[in-house]
C-alpha atoms as a PDB file:
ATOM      1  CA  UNK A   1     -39.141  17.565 -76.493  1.00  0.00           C
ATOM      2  CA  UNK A   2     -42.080  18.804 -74.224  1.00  0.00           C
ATOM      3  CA  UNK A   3     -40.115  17.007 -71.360  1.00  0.00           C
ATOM      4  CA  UNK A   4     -38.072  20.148 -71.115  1.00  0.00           C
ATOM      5  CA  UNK A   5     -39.956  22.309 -70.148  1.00  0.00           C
ATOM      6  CA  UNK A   6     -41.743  20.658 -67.981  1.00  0.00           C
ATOM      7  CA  UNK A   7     -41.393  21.463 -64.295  1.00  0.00           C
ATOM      8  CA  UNK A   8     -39.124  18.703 -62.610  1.00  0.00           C
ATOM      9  CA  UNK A   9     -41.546  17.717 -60.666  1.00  0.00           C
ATOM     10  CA  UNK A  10     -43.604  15.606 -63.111  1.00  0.00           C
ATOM     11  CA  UNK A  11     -40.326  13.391 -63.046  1.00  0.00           C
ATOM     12  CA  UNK A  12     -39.149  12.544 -59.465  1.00  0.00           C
ATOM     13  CA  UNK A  13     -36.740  10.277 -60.652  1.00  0.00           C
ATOM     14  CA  UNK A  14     -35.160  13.550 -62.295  1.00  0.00           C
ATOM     15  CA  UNK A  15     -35.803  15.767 -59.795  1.00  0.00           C
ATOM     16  CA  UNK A  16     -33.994  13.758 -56.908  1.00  0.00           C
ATOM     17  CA  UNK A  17     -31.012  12.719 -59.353  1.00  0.00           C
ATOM     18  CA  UNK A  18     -30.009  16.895 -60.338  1.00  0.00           C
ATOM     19  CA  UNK A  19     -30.722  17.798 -56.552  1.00  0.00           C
ATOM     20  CA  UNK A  20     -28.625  14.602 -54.871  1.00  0.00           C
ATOM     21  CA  UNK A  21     -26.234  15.383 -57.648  1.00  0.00           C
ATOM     22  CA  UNK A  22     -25.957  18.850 -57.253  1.00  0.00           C
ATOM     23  CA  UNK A  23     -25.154  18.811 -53.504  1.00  0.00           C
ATOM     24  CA  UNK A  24     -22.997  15.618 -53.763  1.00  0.00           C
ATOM     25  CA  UNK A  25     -20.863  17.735 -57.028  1.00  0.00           C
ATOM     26  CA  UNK A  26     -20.505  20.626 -54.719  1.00  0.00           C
ATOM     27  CA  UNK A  27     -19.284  19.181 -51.576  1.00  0.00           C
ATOM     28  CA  UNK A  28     -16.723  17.097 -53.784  1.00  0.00           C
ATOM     29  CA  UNK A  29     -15.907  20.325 -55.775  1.00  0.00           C
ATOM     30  CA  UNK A  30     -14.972  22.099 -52.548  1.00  0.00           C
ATOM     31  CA  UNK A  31     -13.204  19.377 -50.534  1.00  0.00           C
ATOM     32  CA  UNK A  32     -10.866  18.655 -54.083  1.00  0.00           C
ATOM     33  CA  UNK A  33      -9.683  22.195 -54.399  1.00  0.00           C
ATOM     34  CA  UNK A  34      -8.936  22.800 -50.492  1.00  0.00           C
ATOM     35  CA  UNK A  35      -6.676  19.433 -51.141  1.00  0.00           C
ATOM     36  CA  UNK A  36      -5.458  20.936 -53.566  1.00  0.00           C
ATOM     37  CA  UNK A  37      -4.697  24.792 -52.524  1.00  0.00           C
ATOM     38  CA  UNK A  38      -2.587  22.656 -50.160  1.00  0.00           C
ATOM     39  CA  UNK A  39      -0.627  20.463 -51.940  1.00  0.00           C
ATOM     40  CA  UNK A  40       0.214  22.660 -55.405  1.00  0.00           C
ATOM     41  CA  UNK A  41       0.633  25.808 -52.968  1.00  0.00           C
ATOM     42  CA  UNK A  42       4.093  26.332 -54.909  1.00  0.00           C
ATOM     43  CA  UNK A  43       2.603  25.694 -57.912  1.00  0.00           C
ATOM     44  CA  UNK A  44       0.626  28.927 -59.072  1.00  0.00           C
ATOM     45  CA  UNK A  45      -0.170  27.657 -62.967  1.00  0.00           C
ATOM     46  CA  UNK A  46      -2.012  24.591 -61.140  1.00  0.00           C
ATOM     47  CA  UNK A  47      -3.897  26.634 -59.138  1.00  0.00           C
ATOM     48  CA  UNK A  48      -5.252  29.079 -61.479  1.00  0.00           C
ATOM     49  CA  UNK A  49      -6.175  25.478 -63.307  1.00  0.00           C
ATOM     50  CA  UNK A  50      -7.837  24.487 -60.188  1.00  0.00           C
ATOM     51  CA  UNK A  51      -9.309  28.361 -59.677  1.00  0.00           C
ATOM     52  CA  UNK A  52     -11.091  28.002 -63.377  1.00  0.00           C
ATOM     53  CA  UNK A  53     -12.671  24.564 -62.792  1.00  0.00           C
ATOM     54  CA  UNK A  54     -13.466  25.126 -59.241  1.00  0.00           C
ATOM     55  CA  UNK A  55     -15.377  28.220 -58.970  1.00  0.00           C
ATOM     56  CA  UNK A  56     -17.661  27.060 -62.944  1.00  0.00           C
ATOM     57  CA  UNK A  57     -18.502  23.952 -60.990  1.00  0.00           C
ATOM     58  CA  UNK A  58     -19.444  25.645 -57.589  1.00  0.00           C
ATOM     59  CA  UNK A  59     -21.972  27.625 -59.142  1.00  0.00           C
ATOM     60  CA  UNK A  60     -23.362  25.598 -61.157  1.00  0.00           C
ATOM     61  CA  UNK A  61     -23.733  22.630 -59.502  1.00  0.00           C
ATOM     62  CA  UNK A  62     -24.187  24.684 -56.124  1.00  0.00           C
ATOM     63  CA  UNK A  63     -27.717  26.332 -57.203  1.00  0.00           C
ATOM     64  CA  UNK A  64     -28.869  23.413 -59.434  1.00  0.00           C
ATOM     65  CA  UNK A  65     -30.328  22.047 -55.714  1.00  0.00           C
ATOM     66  CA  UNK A  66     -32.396  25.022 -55.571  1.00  0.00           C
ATOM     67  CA  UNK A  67     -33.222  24.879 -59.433  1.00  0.00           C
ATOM     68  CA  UNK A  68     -34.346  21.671 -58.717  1.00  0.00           C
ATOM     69  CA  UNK A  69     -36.940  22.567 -55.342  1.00  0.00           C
ATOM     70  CA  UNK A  70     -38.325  25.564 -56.957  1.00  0.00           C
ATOM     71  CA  UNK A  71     -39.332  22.852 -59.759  1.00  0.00           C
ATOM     72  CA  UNK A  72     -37.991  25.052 -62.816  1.00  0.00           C
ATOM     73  CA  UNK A  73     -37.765  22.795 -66.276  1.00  0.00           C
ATOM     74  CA  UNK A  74     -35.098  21.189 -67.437  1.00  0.00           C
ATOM     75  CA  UNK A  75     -33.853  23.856 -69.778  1.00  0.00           C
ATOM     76  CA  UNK A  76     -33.220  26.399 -67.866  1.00  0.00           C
ATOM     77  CA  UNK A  77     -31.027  23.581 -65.976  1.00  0.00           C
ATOM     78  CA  UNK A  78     -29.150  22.866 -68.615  1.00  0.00           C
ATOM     79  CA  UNK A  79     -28.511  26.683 -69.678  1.00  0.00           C
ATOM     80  CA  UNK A  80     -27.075  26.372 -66.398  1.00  0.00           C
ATOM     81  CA  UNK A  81     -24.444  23.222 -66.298  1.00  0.00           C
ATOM     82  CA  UNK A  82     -24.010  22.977 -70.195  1.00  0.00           C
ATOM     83  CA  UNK A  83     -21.925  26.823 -70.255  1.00  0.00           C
ATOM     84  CA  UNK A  84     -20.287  26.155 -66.819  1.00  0.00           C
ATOM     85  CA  UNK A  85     -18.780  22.557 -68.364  1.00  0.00           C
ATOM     86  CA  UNK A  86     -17.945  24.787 -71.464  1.00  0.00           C
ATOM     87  CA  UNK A  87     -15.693  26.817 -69.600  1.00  0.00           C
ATOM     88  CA  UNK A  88     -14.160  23.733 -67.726  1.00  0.00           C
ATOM     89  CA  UNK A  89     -13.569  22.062 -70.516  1.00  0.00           C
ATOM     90  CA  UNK A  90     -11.832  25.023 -72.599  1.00  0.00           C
ATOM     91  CA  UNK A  91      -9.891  26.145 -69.289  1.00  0.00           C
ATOM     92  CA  UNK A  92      -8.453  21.823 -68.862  1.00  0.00           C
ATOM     93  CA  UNK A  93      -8.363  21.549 -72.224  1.00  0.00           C
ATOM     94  CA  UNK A  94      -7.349  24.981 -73.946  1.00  0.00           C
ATOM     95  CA  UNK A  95      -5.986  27.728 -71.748  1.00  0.00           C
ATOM     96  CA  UNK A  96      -3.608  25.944 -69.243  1.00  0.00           C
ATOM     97  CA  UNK A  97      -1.801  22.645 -71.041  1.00  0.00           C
ATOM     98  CA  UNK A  98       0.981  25.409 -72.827  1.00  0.00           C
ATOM     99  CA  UNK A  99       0.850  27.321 -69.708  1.00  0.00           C
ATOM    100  CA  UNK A 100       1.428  23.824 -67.249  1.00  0.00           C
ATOM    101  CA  UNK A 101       4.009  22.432 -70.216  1.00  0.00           C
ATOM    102  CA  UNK A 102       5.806  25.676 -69.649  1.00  0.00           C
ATOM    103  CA  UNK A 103       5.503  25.762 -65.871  1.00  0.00           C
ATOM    104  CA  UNK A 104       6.885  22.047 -66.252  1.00  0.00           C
ATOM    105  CA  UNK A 105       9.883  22.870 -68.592  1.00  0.00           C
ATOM    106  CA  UNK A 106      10.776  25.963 -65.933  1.00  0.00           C
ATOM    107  CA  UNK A 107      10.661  23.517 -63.065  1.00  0.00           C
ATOM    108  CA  UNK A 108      13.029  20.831 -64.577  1.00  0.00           C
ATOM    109  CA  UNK A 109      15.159  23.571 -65.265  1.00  0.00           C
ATOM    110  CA  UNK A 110      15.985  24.884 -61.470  1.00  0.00           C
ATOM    111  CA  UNK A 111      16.329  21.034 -60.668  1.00  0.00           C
ATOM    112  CA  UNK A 112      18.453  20.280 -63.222  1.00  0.00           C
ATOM    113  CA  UNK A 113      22.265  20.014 -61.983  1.00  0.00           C
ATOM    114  CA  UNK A 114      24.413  19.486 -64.924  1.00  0.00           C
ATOM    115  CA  UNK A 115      27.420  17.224 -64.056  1.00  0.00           C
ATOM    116  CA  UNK A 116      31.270  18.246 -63.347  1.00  0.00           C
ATOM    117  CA  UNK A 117      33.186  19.036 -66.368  1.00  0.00           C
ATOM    118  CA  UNK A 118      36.533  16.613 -67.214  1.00  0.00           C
ATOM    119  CA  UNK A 119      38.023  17.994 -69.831  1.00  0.00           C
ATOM    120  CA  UNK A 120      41.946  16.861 -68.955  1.00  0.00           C
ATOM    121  CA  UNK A 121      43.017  14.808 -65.889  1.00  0.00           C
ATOM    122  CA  UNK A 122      45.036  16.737 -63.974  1.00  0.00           C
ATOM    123  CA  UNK A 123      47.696  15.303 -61.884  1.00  0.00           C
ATOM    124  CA  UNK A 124      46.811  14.159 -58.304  1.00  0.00           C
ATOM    125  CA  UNK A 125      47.620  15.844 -55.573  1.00  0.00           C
ATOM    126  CA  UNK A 126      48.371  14.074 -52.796  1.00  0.00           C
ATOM    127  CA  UNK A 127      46.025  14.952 -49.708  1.00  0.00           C
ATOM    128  CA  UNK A 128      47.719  16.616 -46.715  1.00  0.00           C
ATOM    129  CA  UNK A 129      48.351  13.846 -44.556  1.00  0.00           C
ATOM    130  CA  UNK A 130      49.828  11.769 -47.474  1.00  0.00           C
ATOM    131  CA  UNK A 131      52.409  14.354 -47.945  1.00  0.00           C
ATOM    132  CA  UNK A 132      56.100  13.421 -47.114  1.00  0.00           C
ATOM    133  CA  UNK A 133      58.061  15.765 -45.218  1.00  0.00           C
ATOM    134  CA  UNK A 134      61.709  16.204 -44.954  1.00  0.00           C
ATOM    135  CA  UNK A 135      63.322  17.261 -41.368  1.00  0.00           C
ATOM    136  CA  UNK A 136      65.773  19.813 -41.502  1.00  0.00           C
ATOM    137  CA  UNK A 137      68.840  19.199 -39.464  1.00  0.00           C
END
């Protein structure tokens, strides 16, 4: 128990994974959700998905480098991550599934084109150049 709280800098093997980490998280973090503001752009319920676990994930992971220099113990790192993947986990998991199933149900809806009706077969008109005409004399 005493190793947290204990400065990370009585474990370097610690200390360089959570700072590597922490930049490597963030740069992936932010080059994932400009993909994505891209590709879902007419997709809003996506990006608010993409809104909730991007901006949890930034901060977190963006000042557990610095967490890491200014050697603070590993508790106070993980009061840090272990709320942030709380609320990414209750935002993928919770929130936005009824809200995405909905979005979903809406979308299949505009595309859907139901087919012609048949009810009775009318009788077939012949096209006009298939018509015969009669001269007058």
């Amino acid at each position: 128990m005493a190793f947290l709280f204990d400065p990370l800098d009585r474990n370097p093997d610690l200390f360089t994974l959570m700072w590597v980490s922490g930049l490597l998280l963030l740069v992936g973090s932010v080059v994932v959700y400009n993909i994505a503001q891209n590709r879902y752009r007419r997709y809003p319920t996506i990006l608010a998905l993409h809104e909730w676990v991007f901006w949890p994930v930034a901060i977190a992971w963006g000042i557990t480098p610095l967490l890491a220099v200014i050697h603070v113990p590993l508790l106070l790192l993980l009061l840090v991550q272990i709320p942030a993947l709380g609320v990414v986990l209750w935002a993928t998991l919770v929130k936005f599934p009824p809200l995405i199933a909905a979005a979903n149900d809406e979308i299949r809806r505009r595309r859907f084109v139901p087919p012609p009706r048949r009810e009775e077969r009318a009788r077939a008109r012949p096209t006009p150049a298939g018509r015969r005409r009669t001269h007058r004399r």
